[in-house]
Each structure stands twice: as structure tokens, then as C-alpha cells.
Protein backbone atom coordinates (compact mmCIF):
# COMPACT_ATOMS: atom_id res chain seq x y z
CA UNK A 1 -9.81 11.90 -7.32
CA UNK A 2 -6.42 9.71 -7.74
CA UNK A 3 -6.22 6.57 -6.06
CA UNK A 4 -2.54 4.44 -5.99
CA UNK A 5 -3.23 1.13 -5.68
CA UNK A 6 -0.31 -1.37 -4.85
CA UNK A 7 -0.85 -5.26 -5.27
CA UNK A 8 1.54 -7.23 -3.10
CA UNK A 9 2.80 -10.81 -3.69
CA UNK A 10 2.74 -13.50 -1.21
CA UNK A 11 5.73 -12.78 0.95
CA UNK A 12 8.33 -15.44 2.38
CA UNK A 13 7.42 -14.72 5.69
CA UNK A 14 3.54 -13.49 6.10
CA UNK A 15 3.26 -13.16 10.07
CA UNK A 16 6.24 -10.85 9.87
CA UNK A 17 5.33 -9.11 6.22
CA UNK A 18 1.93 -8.66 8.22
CA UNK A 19 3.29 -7.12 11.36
CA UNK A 20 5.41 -4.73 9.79
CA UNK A 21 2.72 -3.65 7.26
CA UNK A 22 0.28 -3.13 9.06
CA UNK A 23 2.01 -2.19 12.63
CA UNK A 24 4.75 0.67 10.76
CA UNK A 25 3.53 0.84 7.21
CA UNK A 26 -0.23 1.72 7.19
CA UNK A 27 0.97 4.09 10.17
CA UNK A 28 3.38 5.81 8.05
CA UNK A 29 1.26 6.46 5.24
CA UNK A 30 -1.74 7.70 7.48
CA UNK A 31 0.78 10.95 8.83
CA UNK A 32 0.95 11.39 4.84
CA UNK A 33 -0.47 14.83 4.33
CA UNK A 34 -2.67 14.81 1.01
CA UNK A 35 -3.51 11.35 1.39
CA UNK A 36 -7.30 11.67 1.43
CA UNK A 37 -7.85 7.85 2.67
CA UNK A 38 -6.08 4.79 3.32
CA UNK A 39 -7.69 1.53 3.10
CA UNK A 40 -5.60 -2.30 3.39
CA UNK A 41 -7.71 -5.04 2.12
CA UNK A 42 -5.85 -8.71 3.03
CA UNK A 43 -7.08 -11.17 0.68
CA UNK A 44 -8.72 -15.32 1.38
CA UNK A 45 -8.25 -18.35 -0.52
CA UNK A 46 -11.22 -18.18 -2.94
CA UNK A 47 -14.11 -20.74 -2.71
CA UNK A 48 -12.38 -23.24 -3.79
CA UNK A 49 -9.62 -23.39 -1.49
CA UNK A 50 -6.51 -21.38 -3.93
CA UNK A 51 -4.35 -19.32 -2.48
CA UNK A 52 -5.40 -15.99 -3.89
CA UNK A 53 -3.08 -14.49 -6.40
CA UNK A 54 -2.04 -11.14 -4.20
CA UNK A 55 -1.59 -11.31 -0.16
CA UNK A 56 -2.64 -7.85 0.43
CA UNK A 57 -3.87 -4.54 -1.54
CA UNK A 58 -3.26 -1.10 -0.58
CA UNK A 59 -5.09 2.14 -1.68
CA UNK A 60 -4.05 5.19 -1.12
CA UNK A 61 -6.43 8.11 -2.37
CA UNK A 62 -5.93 11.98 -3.18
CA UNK A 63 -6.93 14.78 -4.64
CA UNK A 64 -5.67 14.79 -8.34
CA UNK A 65 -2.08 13.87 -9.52
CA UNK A 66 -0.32 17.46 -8.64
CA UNK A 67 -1.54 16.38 -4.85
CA UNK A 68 -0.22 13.02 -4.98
CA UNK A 69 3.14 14.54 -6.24
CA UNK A 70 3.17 17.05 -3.31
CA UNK A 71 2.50 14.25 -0.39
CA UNK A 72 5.05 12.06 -1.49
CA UNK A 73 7.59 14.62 -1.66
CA UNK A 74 6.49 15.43 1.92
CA UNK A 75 9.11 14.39 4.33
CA UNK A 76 6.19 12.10 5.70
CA UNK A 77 6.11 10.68 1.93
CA UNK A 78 9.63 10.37 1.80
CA UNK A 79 9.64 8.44 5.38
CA UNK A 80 6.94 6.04 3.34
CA UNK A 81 8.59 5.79 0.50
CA UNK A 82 12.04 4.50 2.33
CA UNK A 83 9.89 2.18 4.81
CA UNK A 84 9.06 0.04 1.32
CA UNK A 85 12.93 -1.55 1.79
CA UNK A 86 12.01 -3.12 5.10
CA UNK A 87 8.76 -5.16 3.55
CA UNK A 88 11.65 -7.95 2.58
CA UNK A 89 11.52 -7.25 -1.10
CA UNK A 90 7.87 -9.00 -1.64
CA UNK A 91 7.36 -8.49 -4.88
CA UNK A 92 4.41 -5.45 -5.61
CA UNK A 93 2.12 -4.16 -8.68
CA UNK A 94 1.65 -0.47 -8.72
CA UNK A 95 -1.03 0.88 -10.64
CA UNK A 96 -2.40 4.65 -10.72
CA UNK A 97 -6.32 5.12 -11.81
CA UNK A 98 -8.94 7.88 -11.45
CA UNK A 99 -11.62 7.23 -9.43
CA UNK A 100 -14.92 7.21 -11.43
């Protein structure tokens, strides 16, 4: 198993960031076919009070690498891919791992 996982930075405006992720983008990637599971994870200010480093994580899992390819060239993958332009250019971390 593949999992994508994509760090996002604090964005300018969280309420709306938040709304749109959550409301369009999570939706979006769940119609993904070949995405095996989505999960959001929002982050708190740690213990003692700082602002955590990343506002939100997102992993997406499949298969292996060939199924990744094919479900983001899925028009449903393509629809994700495009939403990323209306998430107000908060800056994001991609990273690509095997699940152990």
C-alpha cells in the first residue's frame, strides 16, 4: 500500500480554507476511484500553547503506485487535482511513502 500525504500551512483565512476543504475537497477526493481511504487530521496548539507547525494533514491511500497513477488520471482525479487552485494558494508539503 501507497499512501500520499499532503501537509498544509496555516492559511490566511482558516474558517474559509476549512469550509472549502473539508465541504468540496475531502468530497472530491472520496468519488476518487482507487483511493482506498481518505482520512483529514486538523491539528491543536501543542501543550504548551504554539500554534502547530501544519493546519491540516491529508492522506490519501491506494493500492501501489501504478493505482495511484490510474486514479489521478481519472476524470474524478483530474476534478481533484484542479480543485487544489481554489484552497487560496496555502502553501502544502507533499510526500509519497509505503505503508509498513
Amino acid at each position: 500500500m501507497i499512501k500520499l500525504t499532503v501537509l498544509y500551512g496555516t492559511p490566511s483565512d482558516v474558517d474559509a480554507f476549512d469550509a472549502h476543504y473539508l465541504g468540496t475537497h475531502v468530497p472530491l477526493a472520496q468519488r476518487v476511484p482507487g483511493i482506498e481511504k481518505v482520512e483529514v487530521t486538523r491539528f491543536q496548539p501543542g501543550a504548551d500553547g504554539a500554534a502547530p507547525e501544519f493546519h491540516l494533514m491529508a492522506e490519501l491511500y491506494f493500492a501501489d503506485a501504478d493505482a495511484m497513477g490510474a486514479a489521478l488520471a481519472t476524470p474524478e482525479g483530474r476534478a481533484l487535482g484542479a480543485d487544489v487552485a481554489n484552497l487560496g494558494g496555502t502553501p502544502a508539503t507533499r510526500l509519497l511513502g509505503s505503508v509498513a
